[in-house]
PDB file of N, CA and C in Angstrom:
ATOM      1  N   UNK A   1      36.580  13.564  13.881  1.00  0.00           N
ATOM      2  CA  UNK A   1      35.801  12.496  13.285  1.00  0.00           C
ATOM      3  C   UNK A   1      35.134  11.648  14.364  1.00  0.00           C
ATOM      4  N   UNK A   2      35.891  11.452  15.412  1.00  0.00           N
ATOM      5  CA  UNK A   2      35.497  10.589  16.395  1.00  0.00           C
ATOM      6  C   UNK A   2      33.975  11.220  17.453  1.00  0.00           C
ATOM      7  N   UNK A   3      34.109  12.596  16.875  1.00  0.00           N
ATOM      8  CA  UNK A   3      32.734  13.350  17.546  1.00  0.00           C
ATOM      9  C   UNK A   3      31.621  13.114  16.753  1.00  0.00           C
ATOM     10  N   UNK A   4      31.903  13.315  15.450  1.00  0.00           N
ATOM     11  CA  UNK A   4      30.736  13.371  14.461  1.00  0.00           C
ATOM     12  C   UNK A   4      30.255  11.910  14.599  1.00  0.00           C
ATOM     13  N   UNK A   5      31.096  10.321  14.689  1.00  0.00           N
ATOM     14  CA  UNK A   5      30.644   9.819  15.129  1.00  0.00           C
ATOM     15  C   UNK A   5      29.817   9.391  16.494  1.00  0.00           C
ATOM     16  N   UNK A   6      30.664  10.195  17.544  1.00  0.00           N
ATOM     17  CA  UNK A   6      29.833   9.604  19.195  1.00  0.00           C
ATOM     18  C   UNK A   6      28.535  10.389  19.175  1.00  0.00           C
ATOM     19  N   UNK A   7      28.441  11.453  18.819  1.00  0.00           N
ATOM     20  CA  UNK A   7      27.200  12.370  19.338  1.00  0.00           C
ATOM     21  C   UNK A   7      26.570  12.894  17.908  1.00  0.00           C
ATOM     22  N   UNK A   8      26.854  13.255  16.526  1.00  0.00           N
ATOM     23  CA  UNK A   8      26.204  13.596  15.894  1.00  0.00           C
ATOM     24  C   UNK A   8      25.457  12.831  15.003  1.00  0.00           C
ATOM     25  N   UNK A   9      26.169  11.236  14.981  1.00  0.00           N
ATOM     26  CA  UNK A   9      25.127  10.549  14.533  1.00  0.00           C
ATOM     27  C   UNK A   9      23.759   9.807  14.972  1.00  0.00           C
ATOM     28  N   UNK A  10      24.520   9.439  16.085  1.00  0.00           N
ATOM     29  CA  UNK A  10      23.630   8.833  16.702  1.00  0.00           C
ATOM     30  C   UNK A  10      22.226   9.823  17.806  1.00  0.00           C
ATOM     31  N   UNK A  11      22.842  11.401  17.632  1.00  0.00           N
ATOM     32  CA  UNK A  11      21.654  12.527  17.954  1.00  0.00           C
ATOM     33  C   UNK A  11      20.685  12.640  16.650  1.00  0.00           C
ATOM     34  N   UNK A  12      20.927  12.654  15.045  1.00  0.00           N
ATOM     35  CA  UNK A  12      20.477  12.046  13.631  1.00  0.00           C
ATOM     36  C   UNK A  12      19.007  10.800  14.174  1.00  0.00           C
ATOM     37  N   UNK A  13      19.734   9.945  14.304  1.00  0.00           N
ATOM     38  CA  UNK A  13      19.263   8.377  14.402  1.00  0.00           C
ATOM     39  C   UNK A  13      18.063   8.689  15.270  1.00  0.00           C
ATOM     40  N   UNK A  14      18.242   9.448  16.852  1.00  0.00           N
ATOM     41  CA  UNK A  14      17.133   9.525  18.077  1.00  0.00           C
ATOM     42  C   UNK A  14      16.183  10.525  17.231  1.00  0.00           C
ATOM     43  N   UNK A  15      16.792  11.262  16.622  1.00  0.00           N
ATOM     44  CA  UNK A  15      15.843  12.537  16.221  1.00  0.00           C
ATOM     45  C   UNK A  15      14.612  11.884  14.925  1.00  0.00           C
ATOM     46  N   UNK A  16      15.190  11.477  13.871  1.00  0.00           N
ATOM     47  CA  UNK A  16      14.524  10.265  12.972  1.00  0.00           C
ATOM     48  C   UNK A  16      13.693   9.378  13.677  1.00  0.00           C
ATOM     49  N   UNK A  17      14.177   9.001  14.751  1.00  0.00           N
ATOM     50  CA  UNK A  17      13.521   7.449  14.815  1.00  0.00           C
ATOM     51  C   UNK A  17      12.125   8.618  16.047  1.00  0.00           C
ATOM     52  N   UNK A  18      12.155   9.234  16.664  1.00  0.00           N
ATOM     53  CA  UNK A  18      11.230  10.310  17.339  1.00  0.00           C
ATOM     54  C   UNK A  18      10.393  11.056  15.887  1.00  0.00           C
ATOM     55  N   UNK A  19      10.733  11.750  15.140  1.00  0.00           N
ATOM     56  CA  UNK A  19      10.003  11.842  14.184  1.00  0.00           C
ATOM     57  C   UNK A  19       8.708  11.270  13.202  1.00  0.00           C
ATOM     58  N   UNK A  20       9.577   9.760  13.280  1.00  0.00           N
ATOM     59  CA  UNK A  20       8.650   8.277  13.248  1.00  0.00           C
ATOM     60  C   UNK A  20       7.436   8.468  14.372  1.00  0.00           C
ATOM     61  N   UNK A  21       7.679   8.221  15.082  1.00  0.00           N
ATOM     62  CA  UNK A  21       7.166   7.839  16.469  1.00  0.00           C
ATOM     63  C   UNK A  21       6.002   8.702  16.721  1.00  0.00           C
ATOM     64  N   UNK A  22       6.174  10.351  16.406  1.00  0.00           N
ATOM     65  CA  UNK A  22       5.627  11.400  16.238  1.00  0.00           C
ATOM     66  C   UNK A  22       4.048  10.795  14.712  1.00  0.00           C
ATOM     67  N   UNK A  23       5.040  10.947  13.623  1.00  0.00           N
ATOM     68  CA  UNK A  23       3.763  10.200  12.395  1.00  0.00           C
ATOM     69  C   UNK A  23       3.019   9.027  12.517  1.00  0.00           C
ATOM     70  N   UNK A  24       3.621   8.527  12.922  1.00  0.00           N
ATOM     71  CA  UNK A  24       2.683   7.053  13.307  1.00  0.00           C
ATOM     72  C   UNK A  24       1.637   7.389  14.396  1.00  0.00           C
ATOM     73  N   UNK A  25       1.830   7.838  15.523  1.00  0.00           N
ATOM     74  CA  UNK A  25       1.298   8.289  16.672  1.00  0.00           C
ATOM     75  C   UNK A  25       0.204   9.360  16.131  1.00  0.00           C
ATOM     76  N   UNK A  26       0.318   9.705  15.386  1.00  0.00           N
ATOM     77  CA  UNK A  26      -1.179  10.697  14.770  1.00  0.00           C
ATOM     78  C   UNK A  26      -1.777  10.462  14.688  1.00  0.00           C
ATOM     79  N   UNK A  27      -2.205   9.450  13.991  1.00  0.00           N
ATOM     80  CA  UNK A  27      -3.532   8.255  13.853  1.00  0.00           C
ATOM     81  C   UNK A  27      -4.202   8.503  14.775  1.00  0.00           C
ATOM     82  N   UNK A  28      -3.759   8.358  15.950  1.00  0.00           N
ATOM     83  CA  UNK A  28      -4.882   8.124  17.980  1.00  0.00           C
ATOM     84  C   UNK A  28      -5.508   9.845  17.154  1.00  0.00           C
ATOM     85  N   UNK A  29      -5.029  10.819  17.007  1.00  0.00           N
ATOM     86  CA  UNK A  29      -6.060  11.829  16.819  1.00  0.00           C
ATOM     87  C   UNK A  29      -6.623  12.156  15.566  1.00  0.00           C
ATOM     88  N   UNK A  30      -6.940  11.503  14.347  1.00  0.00           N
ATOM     89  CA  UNK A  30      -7.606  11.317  13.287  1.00  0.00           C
ATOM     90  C   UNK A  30      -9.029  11.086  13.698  1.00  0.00           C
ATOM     91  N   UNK A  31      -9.709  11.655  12.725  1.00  0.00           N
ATOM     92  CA  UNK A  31     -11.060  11.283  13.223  1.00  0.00           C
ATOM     93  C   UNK A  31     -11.291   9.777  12.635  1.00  0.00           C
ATOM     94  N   UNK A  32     -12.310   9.248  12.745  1.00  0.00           N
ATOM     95  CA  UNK A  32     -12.180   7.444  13.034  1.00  0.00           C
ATOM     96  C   UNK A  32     -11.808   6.707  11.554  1.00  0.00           C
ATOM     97  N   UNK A  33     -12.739   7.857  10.478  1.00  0.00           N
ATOM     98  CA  UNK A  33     -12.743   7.156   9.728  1.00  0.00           C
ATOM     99  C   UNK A  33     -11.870   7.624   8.605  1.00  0.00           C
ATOM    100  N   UNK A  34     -10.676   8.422   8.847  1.00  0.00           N
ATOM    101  CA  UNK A  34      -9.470   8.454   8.012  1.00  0.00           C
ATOM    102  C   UNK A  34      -8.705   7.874   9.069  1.00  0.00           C
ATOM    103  N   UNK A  35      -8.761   7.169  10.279  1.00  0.00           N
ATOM    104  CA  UNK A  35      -7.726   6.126  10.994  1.00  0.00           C
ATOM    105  C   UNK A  35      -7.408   4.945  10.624  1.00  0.00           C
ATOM    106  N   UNK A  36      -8.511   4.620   9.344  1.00  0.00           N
ATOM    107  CA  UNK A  36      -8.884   3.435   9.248  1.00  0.00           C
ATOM    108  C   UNK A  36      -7.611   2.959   8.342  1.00  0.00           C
ATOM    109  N   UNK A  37      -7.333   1.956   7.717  1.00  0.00           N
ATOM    110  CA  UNK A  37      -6.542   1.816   6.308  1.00  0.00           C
ATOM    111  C   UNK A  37      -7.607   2.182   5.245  1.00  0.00           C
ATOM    112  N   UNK A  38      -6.945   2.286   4.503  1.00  0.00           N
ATOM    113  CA  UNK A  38      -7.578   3.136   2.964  1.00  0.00           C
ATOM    114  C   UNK A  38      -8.435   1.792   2.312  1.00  0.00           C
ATOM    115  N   UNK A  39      -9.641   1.622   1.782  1.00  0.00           N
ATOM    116  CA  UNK A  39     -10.481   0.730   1.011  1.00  0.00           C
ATOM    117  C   UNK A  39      -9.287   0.477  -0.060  1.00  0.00           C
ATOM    118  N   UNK A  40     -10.066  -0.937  -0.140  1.00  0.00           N
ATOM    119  CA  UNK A  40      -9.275  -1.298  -1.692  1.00  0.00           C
ATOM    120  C   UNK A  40     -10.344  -1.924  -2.372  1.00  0.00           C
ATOM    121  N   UNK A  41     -10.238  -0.532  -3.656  1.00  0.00           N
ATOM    122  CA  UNK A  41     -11.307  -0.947  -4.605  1.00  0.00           C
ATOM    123  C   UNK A  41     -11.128  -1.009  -5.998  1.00  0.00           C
ATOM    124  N   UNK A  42     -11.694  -1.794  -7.463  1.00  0.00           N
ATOM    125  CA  UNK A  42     -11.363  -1.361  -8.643  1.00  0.00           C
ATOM    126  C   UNK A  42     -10.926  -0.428  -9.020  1.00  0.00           C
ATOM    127  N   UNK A  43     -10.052  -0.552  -9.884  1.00  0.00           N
ATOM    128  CA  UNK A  43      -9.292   0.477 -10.519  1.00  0.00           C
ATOM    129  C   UNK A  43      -9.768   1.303 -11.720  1.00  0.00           C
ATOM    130  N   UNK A  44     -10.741   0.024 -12.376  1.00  0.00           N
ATOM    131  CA  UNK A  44     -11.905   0.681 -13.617  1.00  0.00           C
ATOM    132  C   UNK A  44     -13.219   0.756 -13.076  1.00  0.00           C
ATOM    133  N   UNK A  45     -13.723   1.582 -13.636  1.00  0.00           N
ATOM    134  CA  UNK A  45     -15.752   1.718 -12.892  1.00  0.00           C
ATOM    135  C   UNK A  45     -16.017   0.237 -14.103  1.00  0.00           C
ATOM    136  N   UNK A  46     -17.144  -0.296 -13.119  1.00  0.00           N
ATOM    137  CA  UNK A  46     -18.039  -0.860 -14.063  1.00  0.00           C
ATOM    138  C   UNK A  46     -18.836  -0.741 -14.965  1.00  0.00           C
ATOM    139  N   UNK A  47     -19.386   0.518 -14.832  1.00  0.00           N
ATOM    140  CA  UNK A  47     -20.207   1.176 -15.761  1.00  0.00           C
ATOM    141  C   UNK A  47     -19.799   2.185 -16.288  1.00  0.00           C
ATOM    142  N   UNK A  48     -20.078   2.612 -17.963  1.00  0.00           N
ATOM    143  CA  UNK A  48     -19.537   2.993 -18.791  1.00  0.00           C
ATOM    144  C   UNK A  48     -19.682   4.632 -18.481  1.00  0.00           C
ATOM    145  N   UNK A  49     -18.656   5.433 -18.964  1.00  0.00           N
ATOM    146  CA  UNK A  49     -19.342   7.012 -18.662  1.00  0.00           C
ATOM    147  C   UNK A  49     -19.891   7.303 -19.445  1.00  0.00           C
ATOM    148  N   UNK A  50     -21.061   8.212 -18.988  1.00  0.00           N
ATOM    149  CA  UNK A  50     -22.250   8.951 -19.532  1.00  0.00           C
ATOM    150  C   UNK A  50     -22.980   7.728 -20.188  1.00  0.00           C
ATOM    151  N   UNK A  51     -22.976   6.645 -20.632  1.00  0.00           N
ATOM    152  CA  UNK A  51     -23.947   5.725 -21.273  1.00  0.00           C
ATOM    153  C   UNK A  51     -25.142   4.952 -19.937  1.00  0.00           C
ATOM    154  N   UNK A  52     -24.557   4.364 -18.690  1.00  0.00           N
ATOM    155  CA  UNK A  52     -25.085   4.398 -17.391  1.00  0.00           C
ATOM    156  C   UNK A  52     -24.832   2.401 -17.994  1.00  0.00           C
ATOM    157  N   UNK A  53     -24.671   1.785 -19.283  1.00  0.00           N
ATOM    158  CA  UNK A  53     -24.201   0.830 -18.971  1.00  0.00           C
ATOM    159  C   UNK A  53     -23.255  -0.101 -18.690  1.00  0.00           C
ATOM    160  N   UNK A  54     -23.483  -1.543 -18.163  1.00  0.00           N
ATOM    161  CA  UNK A  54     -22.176  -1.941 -17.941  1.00  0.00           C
ATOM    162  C   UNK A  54     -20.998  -1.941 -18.933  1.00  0.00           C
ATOM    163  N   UNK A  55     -19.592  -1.352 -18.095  1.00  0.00           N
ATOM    164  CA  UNK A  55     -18.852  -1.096 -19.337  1.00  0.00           C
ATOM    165  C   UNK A  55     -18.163  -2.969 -19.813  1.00  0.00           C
ATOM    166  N   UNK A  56     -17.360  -3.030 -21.486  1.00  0.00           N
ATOM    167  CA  UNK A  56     -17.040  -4.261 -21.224  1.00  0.00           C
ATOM    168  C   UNK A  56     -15.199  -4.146 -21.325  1.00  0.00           C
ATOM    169  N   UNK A  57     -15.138  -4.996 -19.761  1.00  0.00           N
ATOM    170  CA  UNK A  57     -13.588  -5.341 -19.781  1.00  0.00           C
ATOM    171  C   UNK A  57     -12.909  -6.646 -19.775  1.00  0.00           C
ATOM    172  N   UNK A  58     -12.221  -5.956 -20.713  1.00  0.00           N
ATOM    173  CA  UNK A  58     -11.277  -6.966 -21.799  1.00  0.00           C
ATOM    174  C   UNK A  58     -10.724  -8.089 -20.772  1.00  0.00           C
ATOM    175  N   UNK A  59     -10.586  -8.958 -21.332  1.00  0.00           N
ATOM    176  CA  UNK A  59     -10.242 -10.253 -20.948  1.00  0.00           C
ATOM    177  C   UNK A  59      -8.737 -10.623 -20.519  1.00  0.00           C
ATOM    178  N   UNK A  60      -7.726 -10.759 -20.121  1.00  0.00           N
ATOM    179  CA  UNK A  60      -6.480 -10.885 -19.865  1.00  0.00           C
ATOM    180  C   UNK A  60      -6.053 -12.256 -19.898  1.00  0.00           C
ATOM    181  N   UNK A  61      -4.976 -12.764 -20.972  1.00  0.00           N
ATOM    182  CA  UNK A  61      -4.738 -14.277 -20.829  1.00  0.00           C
ATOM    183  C   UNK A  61      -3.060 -13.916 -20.292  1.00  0.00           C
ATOM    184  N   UNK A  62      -3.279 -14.603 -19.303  1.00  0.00           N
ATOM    185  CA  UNK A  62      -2.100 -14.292 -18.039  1.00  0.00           C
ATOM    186  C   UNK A  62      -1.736 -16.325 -18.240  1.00  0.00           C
ATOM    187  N   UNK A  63      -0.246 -15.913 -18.567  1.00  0.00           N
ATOM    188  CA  UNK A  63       0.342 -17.430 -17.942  1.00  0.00           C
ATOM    189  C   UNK A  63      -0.194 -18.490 -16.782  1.00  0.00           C
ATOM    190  N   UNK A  64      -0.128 -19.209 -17.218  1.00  0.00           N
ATOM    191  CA  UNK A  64      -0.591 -20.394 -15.557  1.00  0.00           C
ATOM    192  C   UNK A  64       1.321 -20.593 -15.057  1.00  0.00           C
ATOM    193  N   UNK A  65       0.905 -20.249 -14.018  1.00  0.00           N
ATOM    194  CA  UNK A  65       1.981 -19.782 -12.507  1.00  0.00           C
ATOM    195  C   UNK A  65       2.582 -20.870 -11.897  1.00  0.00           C
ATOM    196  N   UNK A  66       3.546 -21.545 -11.786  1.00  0.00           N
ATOM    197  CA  UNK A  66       3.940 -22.882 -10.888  1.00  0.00           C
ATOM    198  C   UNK A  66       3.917 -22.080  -9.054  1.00  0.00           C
ATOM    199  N   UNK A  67       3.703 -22.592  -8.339  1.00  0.00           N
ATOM    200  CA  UNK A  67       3.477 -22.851  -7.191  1.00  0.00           C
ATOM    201  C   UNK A  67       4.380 -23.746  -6.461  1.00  0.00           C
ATOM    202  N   UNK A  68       4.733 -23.003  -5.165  1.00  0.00           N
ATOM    203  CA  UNK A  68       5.562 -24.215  -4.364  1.00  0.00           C
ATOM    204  C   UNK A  68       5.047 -25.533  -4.301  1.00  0.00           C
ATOM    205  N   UNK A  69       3.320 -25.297  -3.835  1.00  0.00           N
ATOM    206  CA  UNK A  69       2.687 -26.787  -3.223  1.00  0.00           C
ATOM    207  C   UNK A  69       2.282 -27.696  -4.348  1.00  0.00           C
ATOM    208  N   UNK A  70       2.937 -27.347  -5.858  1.00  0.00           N
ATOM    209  CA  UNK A  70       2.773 -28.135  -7.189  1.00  0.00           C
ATOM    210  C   UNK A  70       1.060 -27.855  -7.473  1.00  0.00           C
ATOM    211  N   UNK A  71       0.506 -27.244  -6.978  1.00  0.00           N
ATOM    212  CA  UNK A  71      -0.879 -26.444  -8.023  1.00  0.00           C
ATOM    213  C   UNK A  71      -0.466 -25.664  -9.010  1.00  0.00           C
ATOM    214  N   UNK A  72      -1.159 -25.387  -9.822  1.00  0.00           N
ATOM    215  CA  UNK A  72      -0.597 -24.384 -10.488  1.00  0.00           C
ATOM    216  C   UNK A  72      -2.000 -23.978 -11.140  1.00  0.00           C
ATOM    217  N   UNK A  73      -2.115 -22.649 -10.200  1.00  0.00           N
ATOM    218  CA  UNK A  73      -3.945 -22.006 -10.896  1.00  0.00           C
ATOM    219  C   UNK A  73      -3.145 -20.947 -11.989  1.00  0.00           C
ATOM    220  N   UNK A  74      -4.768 -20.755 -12.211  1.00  0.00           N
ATOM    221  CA  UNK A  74      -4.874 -20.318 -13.615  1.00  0.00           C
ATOM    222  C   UNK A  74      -5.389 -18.776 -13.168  1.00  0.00           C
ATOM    223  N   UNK A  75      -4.643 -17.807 -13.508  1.00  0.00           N
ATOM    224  CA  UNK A  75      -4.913 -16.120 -13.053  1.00  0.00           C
ATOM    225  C   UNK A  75      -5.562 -15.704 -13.990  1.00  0.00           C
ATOM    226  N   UNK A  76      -6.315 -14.835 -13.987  1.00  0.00           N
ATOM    227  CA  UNK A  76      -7.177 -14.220 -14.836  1.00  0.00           C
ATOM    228  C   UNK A  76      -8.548 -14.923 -15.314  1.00  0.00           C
ATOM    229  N   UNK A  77      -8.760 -15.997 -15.052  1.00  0.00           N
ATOM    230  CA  UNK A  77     -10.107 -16.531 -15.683  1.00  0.00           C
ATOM    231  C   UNK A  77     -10.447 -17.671 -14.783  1.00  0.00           C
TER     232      UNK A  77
END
């Protein structure tokens, strides 16, 4: 037991944490523009399919939120 602890876990742990080190480190050879972080964009199109107009989305009445600094905005509208 005292082996599996001195050398087989902690050979686990170097090998994992090198693995890491390995995926992260890929990025430097990505071409530039999958290096980037990923866009963040709507989740619905604006415009309707196949009609070409704007589509209409529904309205959301979301609670008003307390806040540490005692504001309390209003989400969704």
């Amino acid at each position: 037991m005292t082996f599996i602890r001195s050398y087989v876990i902690p050979f686990f742990v170097i090998v994992t944490f090198f693995i890491a080190l390995i995926a992260v480190s890929a990025r430097i050879f990505l071409p530039s523009d999958m290096a980037a972080p990923a866009p963040i964009e709507e989740t619905e199109s604006a415009i309707a399919p196949k009609t070409g107009t704007p589509a209409k989305v529904p309205q959301v009445n979301a609670p008003t939120l307390p806040t540490s600094g005692g504001i309390t905005p209003k989400i969704g509208g």
